[in-house]
C-alpha atoms as a PDB file:
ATOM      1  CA  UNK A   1     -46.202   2.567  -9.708  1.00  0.00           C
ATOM      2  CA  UNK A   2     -43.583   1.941 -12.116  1.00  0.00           C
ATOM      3  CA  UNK A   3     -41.692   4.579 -14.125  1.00  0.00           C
ATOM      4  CA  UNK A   4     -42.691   5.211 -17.756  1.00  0.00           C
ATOM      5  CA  UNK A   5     -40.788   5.105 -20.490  1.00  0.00           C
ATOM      6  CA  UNK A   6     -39.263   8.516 -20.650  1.00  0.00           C
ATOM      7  CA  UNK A   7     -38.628   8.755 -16.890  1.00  0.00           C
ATOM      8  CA  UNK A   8     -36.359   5.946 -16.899  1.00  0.00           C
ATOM      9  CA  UNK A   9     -35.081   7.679 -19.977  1.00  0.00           C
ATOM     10  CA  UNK A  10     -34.165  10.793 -18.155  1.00  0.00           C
ATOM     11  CA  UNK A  11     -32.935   8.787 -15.122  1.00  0.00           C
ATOM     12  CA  UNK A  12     -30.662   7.041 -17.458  1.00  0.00           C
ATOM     13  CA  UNK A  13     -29.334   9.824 -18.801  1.00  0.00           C
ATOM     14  CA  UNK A  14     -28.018  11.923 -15.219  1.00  0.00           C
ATOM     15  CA  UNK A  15     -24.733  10.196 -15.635  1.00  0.00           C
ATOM     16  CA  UNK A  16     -24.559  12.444 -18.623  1.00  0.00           C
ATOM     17  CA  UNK A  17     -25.819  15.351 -17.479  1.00  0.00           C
ATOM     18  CA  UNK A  18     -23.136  15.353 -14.776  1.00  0.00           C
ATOM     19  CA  UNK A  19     -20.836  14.774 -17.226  1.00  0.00           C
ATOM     20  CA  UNK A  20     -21.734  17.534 -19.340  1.00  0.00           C
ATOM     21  CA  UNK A  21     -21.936  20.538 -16.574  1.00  0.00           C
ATOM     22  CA  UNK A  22     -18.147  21.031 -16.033  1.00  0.00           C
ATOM     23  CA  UNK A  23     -17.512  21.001 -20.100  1.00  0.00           C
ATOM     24  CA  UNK A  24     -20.362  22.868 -20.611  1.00  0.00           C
ATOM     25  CA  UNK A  25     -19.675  25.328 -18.002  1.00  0.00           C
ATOM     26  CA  UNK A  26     -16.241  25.192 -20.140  1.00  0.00           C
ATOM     27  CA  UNK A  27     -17.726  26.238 -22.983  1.00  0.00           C
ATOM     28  CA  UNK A  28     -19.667  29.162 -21.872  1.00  0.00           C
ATOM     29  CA  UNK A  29     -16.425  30.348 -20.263  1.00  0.00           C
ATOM     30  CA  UNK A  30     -14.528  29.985 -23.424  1.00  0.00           C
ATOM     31  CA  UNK A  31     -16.763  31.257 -25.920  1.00  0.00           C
ATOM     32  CA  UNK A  32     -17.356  34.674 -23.769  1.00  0.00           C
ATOM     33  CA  UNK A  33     -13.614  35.137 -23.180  1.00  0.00           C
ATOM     34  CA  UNK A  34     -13.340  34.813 -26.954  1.00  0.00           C
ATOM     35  CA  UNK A  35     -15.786  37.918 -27.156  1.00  0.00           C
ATOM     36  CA  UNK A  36     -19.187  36.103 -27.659  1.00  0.00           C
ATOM     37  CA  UNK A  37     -21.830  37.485 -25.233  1.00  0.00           C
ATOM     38  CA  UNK A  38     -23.898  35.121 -22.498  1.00  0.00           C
ATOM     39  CA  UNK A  39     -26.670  35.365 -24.976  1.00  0.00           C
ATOM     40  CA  UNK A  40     -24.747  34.477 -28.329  1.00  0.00           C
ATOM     41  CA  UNK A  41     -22.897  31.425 -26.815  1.00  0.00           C
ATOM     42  CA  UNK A  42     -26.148  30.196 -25.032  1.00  0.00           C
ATOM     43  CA  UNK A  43     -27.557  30.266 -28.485  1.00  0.00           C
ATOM     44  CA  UNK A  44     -24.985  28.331 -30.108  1.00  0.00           C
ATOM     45  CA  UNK A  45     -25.622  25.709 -27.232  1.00  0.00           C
ATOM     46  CA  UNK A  46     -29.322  25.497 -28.235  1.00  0.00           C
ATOM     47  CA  UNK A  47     -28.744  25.350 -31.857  1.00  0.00           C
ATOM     48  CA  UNK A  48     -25.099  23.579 -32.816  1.00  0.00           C
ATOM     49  CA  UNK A  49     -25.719  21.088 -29.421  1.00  0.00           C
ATOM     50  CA  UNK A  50     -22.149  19.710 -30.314  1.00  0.00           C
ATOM     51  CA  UNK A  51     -19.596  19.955 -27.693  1.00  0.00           C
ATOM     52  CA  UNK A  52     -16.375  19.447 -30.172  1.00  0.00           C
ATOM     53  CA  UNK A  53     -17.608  21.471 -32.662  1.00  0.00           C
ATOM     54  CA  UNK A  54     -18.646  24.486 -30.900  1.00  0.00           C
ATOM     55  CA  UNK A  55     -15.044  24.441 -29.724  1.00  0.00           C
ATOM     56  CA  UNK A  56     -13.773  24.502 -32.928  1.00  0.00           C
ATOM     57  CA  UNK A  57     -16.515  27.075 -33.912  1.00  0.00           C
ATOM     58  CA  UNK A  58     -15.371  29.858 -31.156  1.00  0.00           C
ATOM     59  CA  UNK A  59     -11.779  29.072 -31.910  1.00  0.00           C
ATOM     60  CA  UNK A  60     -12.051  29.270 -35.679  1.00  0.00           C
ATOM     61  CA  UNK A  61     -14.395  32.713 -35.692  1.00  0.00           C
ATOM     62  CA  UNK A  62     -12.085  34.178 -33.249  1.00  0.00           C
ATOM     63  CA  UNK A  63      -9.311  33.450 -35.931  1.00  0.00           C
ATOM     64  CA  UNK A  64     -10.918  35.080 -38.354  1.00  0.00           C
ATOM     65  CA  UNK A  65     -11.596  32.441 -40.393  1.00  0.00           C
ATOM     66  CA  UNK A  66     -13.849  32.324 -43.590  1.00  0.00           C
ATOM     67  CA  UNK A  67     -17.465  31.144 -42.482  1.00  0.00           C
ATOM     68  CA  UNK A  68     -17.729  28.721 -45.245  1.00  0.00           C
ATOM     69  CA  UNK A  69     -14.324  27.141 -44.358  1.00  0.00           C
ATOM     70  CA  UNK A  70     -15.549  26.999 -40.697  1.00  0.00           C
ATOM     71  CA  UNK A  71     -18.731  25.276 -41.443  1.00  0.00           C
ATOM     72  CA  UNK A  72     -17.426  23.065 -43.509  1.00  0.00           C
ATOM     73  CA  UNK A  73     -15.310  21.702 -40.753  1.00  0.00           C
ATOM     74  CA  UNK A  74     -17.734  21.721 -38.580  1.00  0.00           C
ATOM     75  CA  UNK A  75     -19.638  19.361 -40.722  1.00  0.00           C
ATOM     76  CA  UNK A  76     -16.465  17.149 -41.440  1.00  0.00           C
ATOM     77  CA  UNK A  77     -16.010  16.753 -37.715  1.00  0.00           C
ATOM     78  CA  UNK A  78     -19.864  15.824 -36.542  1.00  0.00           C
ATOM     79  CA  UNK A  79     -19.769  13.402 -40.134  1.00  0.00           C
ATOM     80  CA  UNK A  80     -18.951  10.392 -37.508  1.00  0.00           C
ATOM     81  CA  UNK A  81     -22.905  10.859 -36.730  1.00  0.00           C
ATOM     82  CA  UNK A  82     -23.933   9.523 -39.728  1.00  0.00           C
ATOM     83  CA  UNK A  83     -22.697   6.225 -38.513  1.00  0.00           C
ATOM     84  CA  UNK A  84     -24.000   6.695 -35.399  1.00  0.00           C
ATOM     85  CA  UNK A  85     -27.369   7.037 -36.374  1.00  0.00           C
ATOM     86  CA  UNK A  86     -28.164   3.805 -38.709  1.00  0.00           C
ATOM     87  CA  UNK A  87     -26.457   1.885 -35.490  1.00  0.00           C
ATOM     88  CA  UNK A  88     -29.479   3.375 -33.194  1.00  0.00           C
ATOM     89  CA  UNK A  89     -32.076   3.370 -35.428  1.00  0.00           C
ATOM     90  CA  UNK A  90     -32.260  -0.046 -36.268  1.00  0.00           C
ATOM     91  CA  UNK A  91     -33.232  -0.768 -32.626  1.00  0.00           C
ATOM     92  CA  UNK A  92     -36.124   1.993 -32.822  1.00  0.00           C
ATOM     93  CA  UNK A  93     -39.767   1.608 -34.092  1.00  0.00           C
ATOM     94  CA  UNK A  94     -40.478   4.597 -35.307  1.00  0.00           C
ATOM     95  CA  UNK A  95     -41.326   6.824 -38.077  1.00  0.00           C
ATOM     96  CA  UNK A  96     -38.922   8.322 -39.718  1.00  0.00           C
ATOM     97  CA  UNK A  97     -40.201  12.371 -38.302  1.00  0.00           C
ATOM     98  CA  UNK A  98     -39.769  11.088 -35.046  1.00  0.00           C
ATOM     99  CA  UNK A  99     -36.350   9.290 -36.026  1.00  0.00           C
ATOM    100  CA  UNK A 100     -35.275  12.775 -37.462  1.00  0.00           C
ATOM    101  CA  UNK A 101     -36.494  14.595 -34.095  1.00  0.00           C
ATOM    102  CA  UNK A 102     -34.012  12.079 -31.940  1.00  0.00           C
ATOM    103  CA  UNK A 103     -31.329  12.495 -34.312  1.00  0.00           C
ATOM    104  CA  UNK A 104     -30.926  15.810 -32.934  1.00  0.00           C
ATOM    105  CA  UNK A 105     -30.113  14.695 -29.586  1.00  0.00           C
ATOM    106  CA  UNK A 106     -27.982  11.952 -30.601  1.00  0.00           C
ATOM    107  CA  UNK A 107     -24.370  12.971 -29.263  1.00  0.00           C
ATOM    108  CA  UNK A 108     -21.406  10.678 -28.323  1.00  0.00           C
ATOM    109  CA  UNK A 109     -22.219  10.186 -24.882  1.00  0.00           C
ATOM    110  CA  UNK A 110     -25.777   9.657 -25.782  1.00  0.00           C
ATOM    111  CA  UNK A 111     -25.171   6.944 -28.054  1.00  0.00           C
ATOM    112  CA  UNK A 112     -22.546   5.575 -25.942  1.00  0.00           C
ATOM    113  CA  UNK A 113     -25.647   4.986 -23.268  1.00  0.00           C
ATOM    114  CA  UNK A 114     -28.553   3.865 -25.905  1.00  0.00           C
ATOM    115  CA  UNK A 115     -25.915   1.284 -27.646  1.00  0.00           C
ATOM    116  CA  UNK A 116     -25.739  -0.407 -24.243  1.00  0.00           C
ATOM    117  CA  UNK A 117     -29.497  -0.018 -23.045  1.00  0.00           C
ATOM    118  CA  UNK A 118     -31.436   0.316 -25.828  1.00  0.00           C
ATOM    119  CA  UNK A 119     -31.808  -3.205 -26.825  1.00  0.00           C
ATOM    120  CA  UNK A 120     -32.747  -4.077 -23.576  1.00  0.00           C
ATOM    121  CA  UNK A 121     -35.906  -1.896 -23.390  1.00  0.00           C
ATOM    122  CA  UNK A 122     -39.147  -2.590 -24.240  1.00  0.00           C
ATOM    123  CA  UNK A 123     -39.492  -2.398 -28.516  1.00  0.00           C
ATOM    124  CA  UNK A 124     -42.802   0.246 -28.739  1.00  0.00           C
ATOM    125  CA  UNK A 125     -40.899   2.050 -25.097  1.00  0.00           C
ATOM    126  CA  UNK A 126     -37.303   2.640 -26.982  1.00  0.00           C
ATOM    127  CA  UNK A 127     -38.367   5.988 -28.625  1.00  0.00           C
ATOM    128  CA  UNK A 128     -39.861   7.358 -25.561  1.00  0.00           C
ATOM    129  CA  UNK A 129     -36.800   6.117 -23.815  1.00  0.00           C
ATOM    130  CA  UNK A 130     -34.035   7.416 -26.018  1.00  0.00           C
ATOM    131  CA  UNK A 131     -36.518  11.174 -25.858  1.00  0.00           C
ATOM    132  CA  UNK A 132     -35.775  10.860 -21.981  1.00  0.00           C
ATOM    133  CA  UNK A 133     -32.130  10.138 -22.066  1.00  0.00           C
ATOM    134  CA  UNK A 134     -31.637  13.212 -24.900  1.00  0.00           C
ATOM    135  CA  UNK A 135     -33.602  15.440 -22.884  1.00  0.00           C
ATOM    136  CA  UNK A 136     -31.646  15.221 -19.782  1.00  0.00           C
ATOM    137  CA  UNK A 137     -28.334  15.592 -21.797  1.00  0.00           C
ATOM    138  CA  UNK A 138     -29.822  18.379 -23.771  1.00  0.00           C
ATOM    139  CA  UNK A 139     -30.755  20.795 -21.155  1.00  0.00           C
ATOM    140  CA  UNK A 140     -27.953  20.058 -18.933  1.00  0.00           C
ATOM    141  CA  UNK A 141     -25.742  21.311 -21.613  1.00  0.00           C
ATOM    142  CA  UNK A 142     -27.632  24.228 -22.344  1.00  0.00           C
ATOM    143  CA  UNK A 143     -27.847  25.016 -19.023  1.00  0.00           C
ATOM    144  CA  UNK A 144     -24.186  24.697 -18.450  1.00  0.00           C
ATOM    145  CA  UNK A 145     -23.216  26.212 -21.020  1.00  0.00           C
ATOM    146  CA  UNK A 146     -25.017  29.328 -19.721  1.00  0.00           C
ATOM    147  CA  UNK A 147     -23.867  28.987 -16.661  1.00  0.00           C
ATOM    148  CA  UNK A 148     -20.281  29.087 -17.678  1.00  0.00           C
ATOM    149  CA  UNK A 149     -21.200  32.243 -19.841  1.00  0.00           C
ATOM    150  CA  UNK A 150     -22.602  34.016 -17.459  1.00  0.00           C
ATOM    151  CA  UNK A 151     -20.044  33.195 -14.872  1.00  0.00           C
ATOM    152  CA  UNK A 152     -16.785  33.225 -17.185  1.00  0.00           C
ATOM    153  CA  UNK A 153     -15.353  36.066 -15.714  1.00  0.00           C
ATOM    154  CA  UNK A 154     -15.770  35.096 -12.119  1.00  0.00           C
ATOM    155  CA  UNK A 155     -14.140  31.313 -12.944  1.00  0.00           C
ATOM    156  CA  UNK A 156     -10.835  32.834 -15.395  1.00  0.00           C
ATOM    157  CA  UNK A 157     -10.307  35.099 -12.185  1.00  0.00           C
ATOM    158  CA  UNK A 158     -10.999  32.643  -9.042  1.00  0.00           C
ATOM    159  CA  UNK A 159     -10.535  29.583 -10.396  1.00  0.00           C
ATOM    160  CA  UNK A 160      -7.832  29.769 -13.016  1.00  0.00           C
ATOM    161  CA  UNK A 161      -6.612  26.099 -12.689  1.00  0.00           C
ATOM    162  CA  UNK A 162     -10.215  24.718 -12.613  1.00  0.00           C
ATOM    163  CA  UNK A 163     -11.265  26.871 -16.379  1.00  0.00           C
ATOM    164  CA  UNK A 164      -7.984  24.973 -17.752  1.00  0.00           C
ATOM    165  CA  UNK A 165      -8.713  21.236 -16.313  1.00  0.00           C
ATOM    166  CA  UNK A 166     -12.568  21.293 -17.561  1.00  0.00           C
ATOM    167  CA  UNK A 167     -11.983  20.803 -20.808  1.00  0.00           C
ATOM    168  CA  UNK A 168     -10.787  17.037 -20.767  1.00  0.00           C
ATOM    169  CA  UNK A 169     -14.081  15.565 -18.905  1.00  0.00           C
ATOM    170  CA  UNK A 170     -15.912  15.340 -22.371  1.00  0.00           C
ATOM    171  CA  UNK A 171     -13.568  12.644 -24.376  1.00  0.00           C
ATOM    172  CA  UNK A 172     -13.121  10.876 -20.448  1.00  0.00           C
ATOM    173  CA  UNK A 173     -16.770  10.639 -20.116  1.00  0.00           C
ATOM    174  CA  UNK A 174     -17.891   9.602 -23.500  1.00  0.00           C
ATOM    175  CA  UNK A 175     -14.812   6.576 -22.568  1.00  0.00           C
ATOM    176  CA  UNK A 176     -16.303   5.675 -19.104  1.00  0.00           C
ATOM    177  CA  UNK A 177     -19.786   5.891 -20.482  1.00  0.00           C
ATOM    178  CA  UNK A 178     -19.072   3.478 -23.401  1.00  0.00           C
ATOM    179  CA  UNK A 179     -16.427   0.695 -22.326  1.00  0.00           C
ATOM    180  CA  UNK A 180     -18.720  -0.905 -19.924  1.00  0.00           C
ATOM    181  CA  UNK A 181     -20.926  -1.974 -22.509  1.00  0.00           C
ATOM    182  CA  UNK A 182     -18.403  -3.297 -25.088  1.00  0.00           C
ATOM    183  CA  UNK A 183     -17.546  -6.522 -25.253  1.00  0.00           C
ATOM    184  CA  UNK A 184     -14.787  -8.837 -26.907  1.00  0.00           C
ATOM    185  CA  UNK A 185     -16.051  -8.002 -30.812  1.00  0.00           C
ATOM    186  CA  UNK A 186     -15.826  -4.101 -29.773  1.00  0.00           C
ATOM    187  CA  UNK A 187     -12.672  -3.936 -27.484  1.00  0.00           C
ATOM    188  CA  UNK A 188     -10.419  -3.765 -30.203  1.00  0.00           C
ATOM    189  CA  UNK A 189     -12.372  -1.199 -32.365  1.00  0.00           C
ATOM    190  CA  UNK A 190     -12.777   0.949 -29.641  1.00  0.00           C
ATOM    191  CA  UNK A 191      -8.550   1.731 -28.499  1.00  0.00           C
ATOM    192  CA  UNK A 192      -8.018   1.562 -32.549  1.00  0.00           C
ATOM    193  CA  UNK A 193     -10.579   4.196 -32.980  1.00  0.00           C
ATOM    194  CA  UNK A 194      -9.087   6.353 -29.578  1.00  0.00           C
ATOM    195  CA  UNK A 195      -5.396   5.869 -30.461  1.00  0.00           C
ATOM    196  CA  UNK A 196      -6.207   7.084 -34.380  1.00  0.00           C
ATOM    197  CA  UNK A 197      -8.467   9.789 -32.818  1.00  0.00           C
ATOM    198  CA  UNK A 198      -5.407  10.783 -30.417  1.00  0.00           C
ATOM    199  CA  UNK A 199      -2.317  10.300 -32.824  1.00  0.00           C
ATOM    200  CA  UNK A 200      -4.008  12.913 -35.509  1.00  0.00           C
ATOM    201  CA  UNK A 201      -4.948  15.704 -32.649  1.00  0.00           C
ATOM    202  CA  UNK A 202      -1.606  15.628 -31.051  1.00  0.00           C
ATOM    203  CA  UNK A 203      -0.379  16.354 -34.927  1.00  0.00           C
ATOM    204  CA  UNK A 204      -3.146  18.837 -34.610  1.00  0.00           C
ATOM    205  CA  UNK A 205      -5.403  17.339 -37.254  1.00  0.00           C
ATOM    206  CA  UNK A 206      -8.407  16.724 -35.014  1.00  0.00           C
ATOM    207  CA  UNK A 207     -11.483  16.888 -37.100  1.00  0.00           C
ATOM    208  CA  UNK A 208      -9.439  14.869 -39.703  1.00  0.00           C
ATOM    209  CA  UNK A 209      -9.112  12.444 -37.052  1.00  0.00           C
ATOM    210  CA  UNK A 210     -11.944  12.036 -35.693  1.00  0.00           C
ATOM    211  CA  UNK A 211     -13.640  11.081 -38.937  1.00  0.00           C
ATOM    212  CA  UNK A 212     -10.782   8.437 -39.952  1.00  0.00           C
ATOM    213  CA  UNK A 213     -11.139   6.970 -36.179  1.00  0.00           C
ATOM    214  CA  UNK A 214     -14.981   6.739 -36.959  1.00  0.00           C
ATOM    215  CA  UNK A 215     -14.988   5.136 -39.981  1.00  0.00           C
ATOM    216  CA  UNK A 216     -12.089   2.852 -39.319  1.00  0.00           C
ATOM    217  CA  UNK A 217     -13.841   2.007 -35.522  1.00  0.00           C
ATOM    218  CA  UNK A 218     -17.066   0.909 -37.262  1.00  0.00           C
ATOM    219  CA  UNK A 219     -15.151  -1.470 -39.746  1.00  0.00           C
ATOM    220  CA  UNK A 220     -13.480  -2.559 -36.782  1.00  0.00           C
ATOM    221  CA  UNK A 221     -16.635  -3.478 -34.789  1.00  0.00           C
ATOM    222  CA  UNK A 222     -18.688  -4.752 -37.604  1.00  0.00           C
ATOM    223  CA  UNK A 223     -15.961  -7.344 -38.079  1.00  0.00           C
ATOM    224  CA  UNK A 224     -15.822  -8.147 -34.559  1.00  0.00           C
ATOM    225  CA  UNK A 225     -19.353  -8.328 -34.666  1.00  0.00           C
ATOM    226  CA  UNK A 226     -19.633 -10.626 -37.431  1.00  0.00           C
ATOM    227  CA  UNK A 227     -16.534 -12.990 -35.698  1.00  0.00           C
ATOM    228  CA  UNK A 228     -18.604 -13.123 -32.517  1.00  0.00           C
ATOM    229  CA  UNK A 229     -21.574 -14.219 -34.385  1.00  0.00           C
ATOM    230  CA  UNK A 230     -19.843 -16.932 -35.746  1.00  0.00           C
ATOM    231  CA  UNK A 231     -18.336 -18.331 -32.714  1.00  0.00           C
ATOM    232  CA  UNK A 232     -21.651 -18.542 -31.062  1.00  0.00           C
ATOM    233  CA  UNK A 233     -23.198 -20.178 -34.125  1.00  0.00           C
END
């Protein structure tokens, strides 16, 4: 009996998942030694589901930075989702309420997996598909993230080394996740978009960044696109 839809979804989308447990597990650590409680960081998992930015959150509240400064770059550094989205939803069916319930669970590594598979599912199967991927990825980083809240202590004490490694699997998963799929049009776009991404965080302007890669990657790759096109024309 062959899988449905969603179960190859959620099959698809374990590479994630085992991606996300150590930096989730980060990020419950983090969040509690930064004096949130199990419960409050949990929470933030459910609701901001954005690994970068819930960084930045805990690190900006514990600051003491304004709230409306905070969310505002927040916002600024999740904006490279708005060109995320219009890339995946032009392969998808769907109404727009159910394009607005995946855009939820549409996070780097997610789209990293979709832009490479989605084309090659079934039309009226992609929604169902992309639902199985996000879910996986969604409550593996929930779960982590509780995990690592609940555990923090226990991890900063035991396994002092391991808490300050964790942190890097995110940016080297979304990388092994996504160069596989890209080829000769997206090469290019893709170390542009890492070195700009890397040159402004090491000058410790990350979310300012991270937007500039974004929009400069997807220039990039639309050219590259459009060149490829042509050549095979």
């Amino acid at each position: 009996m062959r899988d449905g839809p969603w179960l190859r979804g959620l099959r698809d989308g374990v590479p994630i998942a085992l991606g996300y447990l150590p930096v989730g597990v980060t990020f419950g650590v983090v969040a509690t030694q930064q004096g949130m409680s199990a419960m409050e960081a949990t929470l933030t998992s459910i609701i901001v589901y954005s690994g970068a930015a819930q960084f930045m959150l805990v690190g900006l509240l514990a600051a003491g930075t304004p709230m409306a400064l905070t969310v505002g770059l927040c916002l600024l550094l999740n904006a490279r989702h708005a060109l995320y989205g219009p890339a995946i939803a032009a392969y998808l069916p769907a109404s727009p309420s159910r394009l607005s319930a995946l855009a939820f669970g549409l996070t780097d590594e997610v789209f990293a997996v979709a832009l490479g598979r989605l084309p090659a599912q079934p039309a009226a199967q992609r929604p169902l598909w992309l639902a199985g991927v996000e879910t996986m990825a969604y409550a593996s980083w929930v779960g982590a993230s509780a995990a690592g809240a609940l555990a923090g202590d226990w991890i900063r004490s035991h396994l002092p080394l391991l808490a300050e490694s964790l942190p890097i699997a995110l940016s080297a998963l979304f990388l092994v996740l996504l160069l596989p799929h890209a080829h000769a049009g997206r090469r290019g776009a893709i170390l542009v978009t890492v070195g700009v991404a890397a040159a402004f965080a090491l000058a410790q302007h990350a979310a300012l960044g991270l937007l500039l890669a974004a929009v400069l990657g997807a220039l990039l790759a639309g050219i590259g696109e459009v060149r490829c096109a042509r050549k095979s024309s």
